[in-house]
N, C-alpha and C. Protein backbone atom coordinates (compact mmCIF):
# COMPACT_ATOMS: atom_id res chain seq x y z
N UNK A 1 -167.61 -32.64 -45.95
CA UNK A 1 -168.89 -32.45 -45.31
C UNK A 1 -169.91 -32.05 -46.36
N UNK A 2 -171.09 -32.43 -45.95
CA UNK A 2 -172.44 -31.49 -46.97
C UNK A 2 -172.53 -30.52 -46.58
N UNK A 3 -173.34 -29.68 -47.68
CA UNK A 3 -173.99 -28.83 -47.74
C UNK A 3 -174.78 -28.55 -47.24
N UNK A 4 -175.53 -27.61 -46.65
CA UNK A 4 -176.63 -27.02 -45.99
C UNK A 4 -177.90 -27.72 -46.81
N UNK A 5 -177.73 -27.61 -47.61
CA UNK A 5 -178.85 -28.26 -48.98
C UNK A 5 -178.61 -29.64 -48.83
N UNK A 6 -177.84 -29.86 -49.02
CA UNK A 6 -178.37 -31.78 -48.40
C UNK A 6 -178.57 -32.24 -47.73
N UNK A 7 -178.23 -31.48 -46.42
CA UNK A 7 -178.35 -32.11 -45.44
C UNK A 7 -180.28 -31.62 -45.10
N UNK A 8 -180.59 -30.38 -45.06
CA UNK A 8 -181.80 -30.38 -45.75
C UNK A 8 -182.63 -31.17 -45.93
N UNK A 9 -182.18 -31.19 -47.90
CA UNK A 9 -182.99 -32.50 -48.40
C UNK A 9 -183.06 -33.80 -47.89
N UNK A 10 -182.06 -34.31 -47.15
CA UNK A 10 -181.82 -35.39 -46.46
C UNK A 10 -183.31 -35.83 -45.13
N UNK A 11 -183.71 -34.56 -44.29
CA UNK A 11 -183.96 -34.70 -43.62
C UNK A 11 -185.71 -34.64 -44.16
N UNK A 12 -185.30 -34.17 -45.21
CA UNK A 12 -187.19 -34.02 -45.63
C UNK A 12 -187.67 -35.33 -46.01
N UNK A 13 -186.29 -36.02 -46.70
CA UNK A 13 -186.67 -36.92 -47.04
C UNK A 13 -186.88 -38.39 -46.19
N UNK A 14 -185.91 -38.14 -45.12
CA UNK A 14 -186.57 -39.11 -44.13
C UNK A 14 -187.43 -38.67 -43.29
N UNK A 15 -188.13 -37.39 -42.96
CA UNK A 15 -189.26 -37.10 -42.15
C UNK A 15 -190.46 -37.75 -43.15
N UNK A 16 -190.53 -38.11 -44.46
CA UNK A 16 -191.34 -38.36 -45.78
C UNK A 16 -191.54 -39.65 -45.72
N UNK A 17 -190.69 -40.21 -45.22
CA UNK A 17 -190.30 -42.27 -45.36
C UNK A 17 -190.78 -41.98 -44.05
N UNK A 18 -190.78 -41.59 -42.51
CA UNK A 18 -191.42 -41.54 -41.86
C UNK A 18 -192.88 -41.90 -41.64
N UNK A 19 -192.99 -40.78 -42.73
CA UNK A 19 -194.92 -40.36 -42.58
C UNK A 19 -195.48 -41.63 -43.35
N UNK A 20 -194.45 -42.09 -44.50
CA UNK A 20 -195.36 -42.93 -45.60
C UNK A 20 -195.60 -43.80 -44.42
N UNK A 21 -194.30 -44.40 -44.03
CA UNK A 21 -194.17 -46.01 -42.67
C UNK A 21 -195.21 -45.92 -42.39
N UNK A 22 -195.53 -44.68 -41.84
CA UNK A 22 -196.82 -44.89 -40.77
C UNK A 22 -198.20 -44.78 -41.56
N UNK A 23 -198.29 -44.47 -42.22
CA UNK A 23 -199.77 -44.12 -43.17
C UNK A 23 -199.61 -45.67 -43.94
N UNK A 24 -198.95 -46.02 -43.99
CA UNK A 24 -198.69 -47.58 -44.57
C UNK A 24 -199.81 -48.77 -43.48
N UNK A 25 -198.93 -48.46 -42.49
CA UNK A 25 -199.40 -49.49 -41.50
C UNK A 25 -201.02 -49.63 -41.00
N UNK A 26 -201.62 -48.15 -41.19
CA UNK A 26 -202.88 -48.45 -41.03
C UNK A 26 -203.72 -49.04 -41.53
N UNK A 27 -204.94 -49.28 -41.02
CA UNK A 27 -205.88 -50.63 -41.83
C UNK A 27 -207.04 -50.80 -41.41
N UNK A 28 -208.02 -50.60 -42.18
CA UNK A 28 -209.67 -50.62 -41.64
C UNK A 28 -210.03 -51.59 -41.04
N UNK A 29 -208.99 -52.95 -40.95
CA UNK A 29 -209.51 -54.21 -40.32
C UNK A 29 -208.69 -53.85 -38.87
N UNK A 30 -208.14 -53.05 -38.51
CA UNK A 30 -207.37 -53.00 -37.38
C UNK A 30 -208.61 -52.93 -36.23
N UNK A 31 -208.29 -53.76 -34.65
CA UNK A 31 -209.45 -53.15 -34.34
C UNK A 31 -209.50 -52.24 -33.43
N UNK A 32 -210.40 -50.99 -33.05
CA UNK A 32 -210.32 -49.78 -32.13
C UNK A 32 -209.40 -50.08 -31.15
N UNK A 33 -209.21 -48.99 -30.69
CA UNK A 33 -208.72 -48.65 -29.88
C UNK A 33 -209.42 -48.74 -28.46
N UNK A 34 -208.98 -49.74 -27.30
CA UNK A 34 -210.11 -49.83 -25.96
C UNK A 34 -209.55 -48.72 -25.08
N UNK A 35 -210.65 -48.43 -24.46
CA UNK A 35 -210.15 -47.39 -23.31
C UNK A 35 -210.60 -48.49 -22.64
N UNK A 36 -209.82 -47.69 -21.43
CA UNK A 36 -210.57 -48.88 -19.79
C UNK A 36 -211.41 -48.21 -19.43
N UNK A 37 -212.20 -49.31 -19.41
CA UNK A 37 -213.87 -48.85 -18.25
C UNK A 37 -214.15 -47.71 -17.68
N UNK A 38 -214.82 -46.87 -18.07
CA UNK A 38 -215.22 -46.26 -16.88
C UNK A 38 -216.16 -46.18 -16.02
N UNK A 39 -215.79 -46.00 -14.52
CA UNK A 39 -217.12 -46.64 -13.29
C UNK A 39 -218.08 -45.54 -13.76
N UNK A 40 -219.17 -45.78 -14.16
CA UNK A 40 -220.34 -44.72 -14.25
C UNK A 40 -221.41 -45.13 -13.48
N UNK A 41 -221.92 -44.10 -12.82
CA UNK A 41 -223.32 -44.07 -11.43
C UNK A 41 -224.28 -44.05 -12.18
N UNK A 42 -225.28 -44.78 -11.98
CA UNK A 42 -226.46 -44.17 -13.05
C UNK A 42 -227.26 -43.25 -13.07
N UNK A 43 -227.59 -42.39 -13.73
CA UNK A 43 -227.73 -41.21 -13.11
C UNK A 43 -229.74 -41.87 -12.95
N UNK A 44 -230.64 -41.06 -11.76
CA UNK A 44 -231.85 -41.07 -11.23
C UNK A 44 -232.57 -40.71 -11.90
N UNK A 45 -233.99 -41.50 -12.47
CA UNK A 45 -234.79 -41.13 -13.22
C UNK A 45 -235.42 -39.44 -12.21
N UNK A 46 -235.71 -39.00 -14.04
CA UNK A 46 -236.33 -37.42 -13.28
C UNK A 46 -237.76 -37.54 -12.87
N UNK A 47 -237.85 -36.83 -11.84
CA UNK A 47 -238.90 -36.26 -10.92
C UNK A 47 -240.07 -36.46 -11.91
N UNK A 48 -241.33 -37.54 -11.60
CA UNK A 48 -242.40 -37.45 -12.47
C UNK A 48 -243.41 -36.15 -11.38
N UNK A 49 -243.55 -35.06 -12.46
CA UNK A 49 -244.94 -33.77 -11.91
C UNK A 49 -246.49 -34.14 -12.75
N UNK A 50 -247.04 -33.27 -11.92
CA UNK A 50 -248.38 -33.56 -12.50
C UNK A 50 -248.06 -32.48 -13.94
N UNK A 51 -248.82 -32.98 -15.27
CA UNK A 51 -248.63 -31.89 -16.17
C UNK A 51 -249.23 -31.03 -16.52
N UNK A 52 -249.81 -30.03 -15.63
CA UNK A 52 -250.06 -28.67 -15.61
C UNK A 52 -249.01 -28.10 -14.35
N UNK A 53 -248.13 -28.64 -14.17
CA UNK A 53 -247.28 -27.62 -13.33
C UNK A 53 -245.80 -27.34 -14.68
N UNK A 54 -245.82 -25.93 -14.13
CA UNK A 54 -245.49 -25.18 -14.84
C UNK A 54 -243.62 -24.48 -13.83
N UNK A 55 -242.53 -24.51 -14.59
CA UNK A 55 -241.24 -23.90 -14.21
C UNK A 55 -241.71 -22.98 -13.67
N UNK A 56 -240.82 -22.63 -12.32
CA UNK A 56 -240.69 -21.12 -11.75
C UNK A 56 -239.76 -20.22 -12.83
N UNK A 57 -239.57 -18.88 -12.74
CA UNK A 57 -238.66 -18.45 -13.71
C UNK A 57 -237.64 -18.31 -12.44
N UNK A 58 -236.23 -19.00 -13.03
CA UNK A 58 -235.17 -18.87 -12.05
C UNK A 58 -234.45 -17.43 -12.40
N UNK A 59 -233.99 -16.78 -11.29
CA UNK A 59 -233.17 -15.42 -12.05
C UNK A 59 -232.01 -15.61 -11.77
N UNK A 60 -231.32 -16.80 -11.78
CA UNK A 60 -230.13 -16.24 -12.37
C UNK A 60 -229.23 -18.07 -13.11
N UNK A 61 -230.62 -18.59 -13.67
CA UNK A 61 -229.98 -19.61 -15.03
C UNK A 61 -229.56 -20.96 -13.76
N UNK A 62 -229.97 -20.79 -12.68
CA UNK A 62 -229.25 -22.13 -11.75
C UNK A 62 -230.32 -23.16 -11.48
N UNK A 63 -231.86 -23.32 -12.47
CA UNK A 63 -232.51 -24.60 -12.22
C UNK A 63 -231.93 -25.52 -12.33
N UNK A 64 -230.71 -25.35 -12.86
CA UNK A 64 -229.87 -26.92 -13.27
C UNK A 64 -229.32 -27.75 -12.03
N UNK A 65 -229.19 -26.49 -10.43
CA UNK A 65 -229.34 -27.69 -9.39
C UNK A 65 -230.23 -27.82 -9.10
N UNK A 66 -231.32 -27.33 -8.66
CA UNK A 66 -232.74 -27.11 -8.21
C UNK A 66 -233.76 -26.79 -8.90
N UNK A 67 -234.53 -27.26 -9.44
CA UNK A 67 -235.99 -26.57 -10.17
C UNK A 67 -237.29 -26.66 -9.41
N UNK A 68 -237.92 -25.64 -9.84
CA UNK A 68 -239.34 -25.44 -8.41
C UNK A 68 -239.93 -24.70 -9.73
N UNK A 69 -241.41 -25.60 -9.73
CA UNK A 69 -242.11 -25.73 -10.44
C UNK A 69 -243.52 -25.54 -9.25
N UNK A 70 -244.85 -25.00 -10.41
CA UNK A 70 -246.31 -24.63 -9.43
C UNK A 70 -247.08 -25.18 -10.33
N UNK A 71 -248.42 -24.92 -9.92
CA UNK A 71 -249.59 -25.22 -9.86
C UNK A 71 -250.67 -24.45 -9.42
N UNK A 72 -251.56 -23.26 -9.79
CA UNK A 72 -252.39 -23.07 -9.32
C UNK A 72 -253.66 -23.78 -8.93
N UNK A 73 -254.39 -23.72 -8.07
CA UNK A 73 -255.10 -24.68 -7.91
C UNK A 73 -256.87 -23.84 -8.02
N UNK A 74 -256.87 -22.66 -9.16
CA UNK A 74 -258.12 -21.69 -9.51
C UNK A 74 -257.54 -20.92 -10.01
N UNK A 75 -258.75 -20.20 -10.11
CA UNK A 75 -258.04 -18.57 -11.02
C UNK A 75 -257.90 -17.35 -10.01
N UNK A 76 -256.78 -16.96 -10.02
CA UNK A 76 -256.48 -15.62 -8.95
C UNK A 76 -258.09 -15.06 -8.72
N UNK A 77 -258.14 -14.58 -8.07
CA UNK A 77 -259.31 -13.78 -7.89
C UNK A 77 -259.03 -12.78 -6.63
N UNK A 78 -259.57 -11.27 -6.85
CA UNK A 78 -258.80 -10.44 -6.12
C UNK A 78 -260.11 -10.74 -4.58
N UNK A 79 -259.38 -10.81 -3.59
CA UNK A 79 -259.97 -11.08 -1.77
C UNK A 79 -260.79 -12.80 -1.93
N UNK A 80 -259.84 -13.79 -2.83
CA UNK A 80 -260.78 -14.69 -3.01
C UNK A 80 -259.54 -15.90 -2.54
N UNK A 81 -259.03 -16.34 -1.46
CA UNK A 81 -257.91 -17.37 -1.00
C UNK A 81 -257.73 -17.97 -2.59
N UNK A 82 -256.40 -18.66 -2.90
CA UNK A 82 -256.41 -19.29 -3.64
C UNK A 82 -255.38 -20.33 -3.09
N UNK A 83 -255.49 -21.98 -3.68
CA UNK A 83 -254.76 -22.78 -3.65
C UNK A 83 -253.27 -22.58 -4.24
N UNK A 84 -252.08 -23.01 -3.88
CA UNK A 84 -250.98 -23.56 -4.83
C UNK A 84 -250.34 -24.34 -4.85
N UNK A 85 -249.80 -25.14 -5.57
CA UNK A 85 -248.83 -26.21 -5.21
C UNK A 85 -247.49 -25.94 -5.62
N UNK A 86 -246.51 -26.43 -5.39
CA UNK A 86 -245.29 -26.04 -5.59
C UNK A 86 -244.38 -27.74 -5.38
N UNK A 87 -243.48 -27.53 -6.08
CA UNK A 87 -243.07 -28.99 -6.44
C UNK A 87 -241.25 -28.44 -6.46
N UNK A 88 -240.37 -29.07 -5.32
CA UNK A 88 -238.66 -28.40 -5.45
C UNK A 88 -238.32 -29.68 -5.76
N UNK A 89 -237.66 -29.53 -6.70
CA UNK A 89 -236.42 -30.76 -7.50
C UNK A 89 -235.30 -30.69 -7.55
N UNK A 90 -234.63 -31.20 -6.77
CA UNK A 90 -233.41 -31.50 -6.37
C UNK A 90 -232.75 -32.25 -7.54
N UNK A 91 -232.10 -31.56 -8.04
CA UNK A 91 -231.15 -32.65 -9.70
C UNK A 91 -229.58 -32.96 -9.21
N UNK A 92 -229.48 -32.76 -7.90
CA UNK A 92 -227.68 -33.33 -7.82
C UNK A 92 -228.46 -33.41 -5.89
N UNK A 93 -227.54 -34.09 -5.08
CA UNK A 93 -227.57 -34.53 -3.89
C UNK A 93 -227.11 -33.21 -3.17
N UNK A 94 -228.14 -33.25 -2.00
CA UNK A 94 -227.60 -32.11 -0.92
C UNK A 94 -227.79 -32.18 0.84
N UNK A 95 -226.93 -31.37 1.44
CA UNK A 95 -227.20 -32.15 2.76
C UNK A 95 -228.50 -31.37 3.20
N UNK A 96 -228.43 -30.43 2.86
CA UNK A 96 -229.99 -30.01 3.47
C UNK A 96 -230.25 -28.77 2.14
N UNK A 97 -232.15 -28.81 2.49
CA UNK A 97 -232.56 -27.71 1.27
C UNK A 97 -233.78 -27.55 1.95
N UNK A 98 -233.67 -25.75 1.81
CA UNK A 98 -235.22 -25.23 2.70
C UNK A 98 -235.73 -24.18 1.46
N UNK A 99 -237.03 -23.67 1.71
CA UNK A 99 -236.92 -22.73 1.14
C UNK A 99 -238.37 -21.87 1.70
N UNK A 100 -238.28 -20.42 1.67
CA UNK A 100 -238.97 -18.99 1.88
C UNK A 100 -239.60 -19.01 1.09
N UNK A 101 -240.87 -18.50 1.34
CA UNK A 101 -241.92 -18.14 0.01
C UNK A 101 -241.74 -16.48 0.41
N UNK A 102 -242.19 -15.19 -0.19
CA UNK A 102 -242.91 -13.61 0.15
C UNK A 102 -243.60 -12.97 -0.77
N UNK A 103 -244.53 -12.60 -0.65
CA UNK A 103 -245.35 -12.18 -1.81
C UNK A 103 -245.38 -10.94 -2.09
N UNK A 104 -245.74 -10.14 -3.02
CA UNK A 104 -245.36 -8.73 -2.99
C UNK A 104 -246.83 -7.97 -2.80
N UNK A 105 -246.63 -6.59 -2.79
CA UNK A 105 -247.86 -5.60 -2.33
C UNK A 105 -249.09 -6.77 -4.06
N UNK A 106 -249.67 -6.46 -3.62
CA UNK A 106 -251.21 -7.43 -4.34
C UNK A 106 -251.33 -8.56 -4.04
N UNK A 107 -250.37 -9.53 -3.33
CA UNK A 107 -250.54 -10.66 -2.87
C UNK A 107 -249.90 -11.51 -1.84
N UNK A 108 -250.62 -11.78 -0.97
CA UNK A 108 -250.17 -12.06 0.58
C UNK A 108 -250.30 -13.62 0.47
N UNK A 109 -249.05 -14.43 1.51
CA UNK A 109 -249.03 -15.71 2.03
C UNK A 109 -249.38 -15.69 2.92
N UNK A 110 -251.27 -16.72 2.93
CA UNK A 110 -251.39 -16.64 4.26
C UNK A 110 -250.90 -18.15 5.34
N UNK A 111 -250.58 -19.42 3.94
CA UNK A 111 -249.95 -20.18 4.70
C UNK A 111 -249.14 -21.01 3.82
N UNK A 112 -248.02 -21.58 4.43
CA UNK A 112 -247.27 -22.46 3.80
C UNK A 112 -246.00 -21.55 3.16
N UNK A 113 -245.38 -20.52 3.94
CA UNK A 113 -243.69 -19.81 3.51
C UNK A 113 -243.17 -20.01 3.62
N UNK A 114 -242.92 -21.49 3.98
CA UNK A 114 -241.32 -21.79 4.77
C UNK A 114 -241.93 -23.16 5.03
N UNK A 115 -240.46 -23.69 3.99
CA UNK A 115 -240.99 -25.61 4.11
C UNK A 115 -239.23 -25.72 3.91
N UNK A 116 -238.88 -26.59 4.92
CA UNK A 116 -238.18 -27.36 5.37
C UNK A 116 -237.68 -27.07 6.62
N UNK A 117 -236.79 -27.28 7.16
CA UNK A 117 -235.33 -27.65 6.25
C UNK A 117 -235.70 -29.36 6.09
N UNK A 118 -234.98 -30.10 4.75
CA UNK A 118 -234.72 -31.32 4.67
C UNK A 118 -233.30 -31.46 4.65
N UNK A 119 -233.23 -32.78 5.30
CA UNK A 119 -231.95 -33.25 5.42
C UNK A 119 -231.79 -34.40 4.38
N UNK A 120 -230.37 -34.84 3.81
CA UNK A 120 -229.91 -35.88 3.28
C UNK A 120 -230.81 -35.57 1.90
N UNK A 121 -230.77 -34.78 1.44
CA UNK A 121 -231.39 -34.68 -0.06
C UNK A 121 -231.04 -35.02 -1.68
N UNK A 122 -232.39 -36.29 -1.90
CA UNK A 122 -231.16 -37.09 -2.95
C UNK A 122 -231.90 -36.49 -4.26
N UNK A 123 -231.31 -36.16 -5.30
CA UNK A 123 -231.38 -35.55 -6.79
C UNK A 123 -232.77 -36.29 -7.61
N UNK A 124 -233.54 -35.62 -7.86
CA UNK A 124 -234.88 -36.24 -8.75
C UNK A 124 -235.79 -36.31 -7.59
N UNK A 125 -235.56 -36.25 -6.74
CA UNK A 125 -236.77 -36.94 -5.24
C UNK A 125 -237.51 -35.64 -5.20
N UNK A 126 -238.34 -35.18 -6.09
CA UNK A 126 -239.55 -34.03 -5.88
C UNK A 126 -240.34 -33.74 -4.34
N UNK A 127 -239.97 -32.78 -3.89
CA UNK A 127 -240.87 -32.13 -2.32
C UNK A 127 -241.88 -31.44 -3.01
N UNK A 128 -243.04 -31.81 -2.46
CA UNK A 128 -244.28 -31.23 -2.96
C UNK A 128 -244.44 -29.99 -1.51
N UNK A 129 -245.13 -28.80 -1.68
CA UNK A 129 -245.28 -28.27 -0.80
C UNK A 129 -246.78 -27.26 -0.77
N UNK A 130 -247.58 -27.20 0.07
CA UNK A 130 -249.17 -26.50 -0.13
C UNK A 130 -249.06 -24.92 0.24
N UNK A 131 -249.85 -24.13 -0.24
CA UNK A 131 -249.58 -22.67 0.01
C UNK A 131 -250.94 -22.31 -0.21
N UNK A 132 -250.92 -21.32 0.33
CA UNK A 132 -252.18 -20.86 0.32
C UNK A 132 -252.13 -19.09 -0.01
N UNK A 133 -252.97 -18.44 -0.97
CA UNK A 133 -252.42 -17.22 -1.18
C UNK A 133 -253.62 -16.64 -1.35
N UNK A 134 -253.66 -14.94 -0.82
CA UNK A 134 -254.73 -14.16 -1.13
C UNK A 134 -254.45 -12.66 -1.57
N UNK A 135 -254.97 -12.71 -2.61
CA UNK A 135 -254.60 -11.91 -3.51
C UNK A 135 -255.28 -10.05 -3.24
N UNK A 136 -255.26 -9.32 -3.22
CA UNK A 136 -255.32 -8.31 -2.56
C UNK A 136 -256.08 -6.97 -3.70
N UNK A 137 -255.60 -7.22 -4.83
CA UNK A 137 -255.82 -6.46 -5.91
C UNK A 137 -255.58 -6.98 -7.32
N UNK A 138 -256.05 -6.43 -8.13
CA UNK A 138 -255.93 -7.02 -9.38
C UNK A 138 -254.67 -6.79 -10.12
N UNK A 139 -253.84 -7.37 -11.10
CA UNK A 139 -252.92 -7.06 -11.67
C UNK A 139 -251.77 -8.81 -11.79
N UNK A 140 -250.64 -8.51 -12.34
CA UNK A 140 -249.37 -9.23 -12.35
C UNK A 140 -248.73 -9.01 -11.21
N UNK A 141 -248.34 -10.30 -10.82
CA UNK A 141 -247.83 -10.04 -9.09
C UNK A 141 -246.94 -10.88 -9.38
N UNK A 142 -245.98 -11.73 -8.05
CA UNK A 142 -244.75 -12.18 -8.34
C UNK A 142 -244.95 -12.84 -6.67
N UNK A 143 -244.62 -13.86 -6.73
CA UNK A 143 -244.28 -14.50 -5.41
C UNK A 143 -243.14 -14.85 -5.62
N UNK A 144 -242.32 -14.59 -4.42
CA UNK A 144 -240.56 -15.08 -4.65
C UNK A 144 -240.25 -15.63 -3.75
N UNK A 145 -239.70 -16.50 -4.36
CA UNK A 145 -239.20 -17.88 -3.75
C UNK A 145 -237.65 -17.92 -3.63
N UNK A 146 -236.74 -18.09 -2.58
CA UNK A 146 -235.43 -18.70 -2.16
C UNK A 146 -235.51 -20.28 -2.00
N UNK A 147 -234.73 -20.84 -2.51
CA UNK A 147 -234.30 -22.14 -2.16
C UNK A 147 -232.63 -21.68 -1.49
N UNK A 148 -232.70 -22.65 -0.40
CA UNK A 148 -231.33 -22.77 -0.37
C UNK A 148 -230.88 -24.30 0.07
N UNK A 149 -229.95 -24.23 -0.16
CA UNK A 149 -228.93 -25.56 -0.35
C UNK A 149 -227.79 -25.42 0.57
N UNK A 150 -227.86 -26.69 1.25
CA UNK A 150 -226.08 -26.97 1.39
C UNK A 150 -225.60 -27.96 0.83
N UNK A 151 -224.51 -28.05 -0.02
CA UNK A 151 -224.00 -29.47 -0.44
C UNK A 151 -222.49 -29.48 -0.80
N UNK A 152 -221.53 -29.90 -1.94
CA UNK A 152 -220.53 -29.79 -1.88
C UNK A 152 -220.04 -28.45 -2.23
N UNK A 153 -220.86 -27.26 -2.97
CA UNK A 153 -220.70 -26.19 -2.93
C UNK A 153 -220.80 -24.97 -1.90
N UNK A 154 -220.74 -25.51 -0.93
CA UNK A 154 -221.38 -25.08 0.26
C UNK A 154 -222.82 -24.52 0.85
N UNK A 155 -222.52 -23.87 1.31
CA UNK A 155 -224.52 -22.85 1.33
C UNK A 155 -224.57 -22.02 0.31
N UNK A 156 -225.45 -22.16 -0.39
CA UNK A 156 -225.97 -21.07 -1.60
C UNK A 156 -227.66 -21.28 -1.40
N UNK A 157 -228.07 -19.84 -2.19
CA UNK A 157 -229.04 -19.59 -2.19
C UNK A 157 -229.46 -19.01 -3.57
N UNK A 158 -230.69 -19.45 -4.36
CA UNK A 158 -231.18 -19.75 -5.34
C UNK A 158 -232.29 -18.85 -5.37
N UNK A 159 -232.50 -17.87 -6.31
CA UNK A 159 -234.19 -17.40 -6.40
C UNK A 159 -235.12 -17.72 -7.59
N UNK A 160 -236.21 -17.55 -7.33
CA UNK A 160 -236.93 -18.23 -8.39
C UNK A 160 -238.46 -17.07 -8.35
N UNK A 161 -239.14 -16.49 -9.38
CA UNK A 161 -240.20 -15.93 -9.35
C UNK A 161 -241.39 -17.10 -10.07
N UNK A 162 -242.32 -16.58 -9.23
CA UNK A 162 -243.95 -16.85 -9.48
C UNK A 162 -244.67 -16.23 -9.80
N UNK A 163 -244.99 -16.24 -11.03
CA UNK A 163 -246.29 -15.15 -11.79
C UNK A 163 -247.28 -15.50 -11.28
N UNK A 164 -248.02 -14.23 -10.98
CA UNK A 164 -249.91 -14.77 -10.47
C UNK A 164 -250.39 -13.59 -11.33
N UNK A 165 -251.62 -13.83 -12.02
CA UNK A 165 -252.33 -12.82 -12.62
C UNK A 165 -253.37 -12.77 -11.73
N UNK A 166 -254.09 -12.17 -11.47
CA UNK A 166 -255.08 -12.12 -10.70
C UNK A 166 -256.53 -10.98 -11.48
N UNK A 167 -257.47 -11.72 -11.48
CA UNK A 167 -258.73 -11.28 -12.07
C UNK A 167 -259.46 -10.46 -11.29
N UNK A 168 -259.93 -9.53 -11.92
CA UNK A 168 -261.08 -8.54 -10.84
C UNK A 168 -261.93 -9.60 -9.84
N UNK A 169 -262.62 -8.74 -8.99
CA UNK A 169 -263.57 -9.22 -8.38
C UNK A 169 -264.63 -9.79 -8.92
N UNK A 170 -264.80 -10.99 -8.95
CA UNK A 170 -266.23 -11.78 -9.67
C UNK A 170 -267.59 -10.94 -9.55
N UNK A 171 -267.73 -10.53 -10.76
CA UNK A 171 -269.50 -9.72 -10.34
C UNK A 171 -270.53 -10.99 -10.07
N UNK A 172 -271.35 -10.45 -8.93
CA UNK A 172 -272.51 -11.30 -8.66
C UNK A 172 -273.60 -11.06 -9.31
N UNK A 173 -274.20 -12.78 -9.83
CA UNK A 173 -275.46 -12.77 -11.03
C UNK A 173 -276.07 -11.60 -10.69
N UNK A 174 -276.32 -10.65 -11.54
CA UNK A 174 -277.61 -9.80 -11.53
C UNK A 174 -278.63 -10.51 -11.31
N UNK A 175 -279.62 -9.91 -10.39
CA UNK A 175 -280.84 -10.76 -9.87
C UNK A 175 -281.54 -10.73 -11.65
N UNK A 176 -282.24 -11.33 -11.90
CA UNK A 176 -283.17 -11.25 -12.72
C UNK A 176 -284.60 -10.80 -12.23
N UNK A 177 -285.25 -9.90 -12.66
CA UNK A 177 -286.94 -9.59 -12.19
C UNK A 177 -288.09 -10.14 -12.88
N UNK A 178 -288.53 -11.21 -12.15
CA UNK A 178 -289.46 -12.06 -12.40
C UNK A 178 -290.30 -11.37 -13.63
N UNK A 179 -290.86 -12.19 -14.33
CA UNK A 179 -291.80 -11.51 -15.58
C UNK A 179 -292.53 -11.36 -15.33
N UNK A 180 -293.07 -10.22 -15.65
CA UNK A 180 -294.79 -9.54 -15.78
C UNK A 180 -295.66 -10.32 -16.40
N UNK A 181 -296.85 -10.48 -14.99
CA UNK A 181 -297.89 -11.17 -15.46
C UNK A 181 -298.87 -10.56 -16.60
N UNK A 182 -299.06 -11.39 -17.51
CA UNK A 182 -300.04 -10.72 -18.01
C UNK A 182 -301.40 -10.40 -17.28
N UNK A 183 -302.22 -9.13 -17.76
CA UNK A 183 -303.16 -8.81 -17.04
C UNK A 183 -304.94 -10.18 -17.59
N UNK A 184 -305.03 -10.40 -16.58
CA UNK A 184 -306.03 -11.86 -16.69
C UNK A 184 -307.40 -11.24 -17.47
N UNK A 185 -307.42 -12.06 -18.81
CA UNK A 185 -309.02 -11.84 -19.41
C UNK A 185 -309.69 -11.34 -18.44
N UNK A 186 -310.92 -10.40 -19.51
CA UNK A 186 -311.62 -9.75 -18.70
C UNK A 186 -313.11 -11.43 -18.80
N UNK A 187 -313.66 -11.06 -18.19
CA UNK A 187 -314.58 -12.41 -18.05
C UNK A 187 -315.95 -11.69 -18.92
N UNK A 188 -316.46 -11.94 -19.91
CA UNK A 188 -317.49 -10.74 -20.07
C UNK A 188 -318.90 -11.42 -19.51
N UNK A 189 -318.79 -12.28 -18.84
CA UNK A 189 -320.49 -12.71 -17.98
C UNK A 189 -320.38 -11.35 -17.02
N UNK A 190 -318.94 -11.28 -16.72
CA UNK A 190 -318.86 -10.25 -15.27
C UNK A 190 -319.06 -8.53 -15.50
N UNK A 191 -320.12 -8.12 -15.07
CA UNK A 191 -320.14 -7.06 -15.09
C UNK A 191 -320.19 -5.75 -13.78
């Protein structure tokens, strides 16, 4: 019988004739390797917005199913209505999606808090929605927004904040006071 040592060396040496065989056989003219097909959906062009609308800040990193994006439509002004627009983007399919507007102490919804529910909701298809807001006092305010969803994840619910700055009260033009006439030549025929 062998030795521990040859039998050993034996085996290094055909694991070696192994490796060459195969490092032999390869060849830059060989050609790739095919995978089979895969069925791919195409995915939906994204949601065209007008470009001054601006991301909501999502709090907690999940615009990636839903993004809700605004628009002011003026400059905050404190007891002065202001326009908004609001734009929800649906980026994956859902069976239904509603969502809550609430505004905090400096700024009140006086219309448009609650838009939907939609049904059959397909990914990229932008819901535009009108709001109307009046601002109460001056400062950084926050309108918060819920989206919620049902789809293959079941019901979840999504938040999203809205910055509003809001500007003092517009001062009204100071009247201006007409200019002083000058006092009219004296006439010197007139005495």
């Amino acid at each position: 019988m062998s030795s521990p040592r040859v039998r050993a060396s034996l085996v290094v040496a055909l694991a070696s004739g192994v490796l060459l065989a195969a490092c032999g056989h390869s060849s830059d003219d060989a050609p790739p390797p095919t995978a089979a097909p895969v069925a791919t959906t195409p995915k939906p062009a994204k949601a065209k917005l007008a470009d001054q609308m601006v991301a909501a800040v999502s709090q907690a990193k999940n615009a990636t199913a839903v993004g809700v994006h605004f628009m002011l439509g003026g400059t905050p002004t404190v007891n002065q209505d202001v326009p908004l627009e609001i734009a929800i983007v649906p980026h994956e399919e859902f069976v239904s999606l509603r969502m809550n507007l609430a505004g905090h102490e400096g700024i009140t919804v006086l219309s448009g808090d609650a838009f939907g529910p939609k049904s059959n909701v397909e990914p990229e298809k932008a819901f535009m929605h009108e709001v109307v807001l009046h601002p109460t006092s001056e400062g950084v305010f926050t309108l918060a927004a819920t989206v919620e969803t049902e789809g293959s994840d079941g019901l979840v619910s999504r938040d999203y904040s809205i910055p509003v700055i809001v500007s003092p009260v517009a001062a009204p033009a100071a009247a201006i006071p007409p200019a002083a006439t000058p006092p009219a030549p004296k006439d010197p025929a007139a005495k």
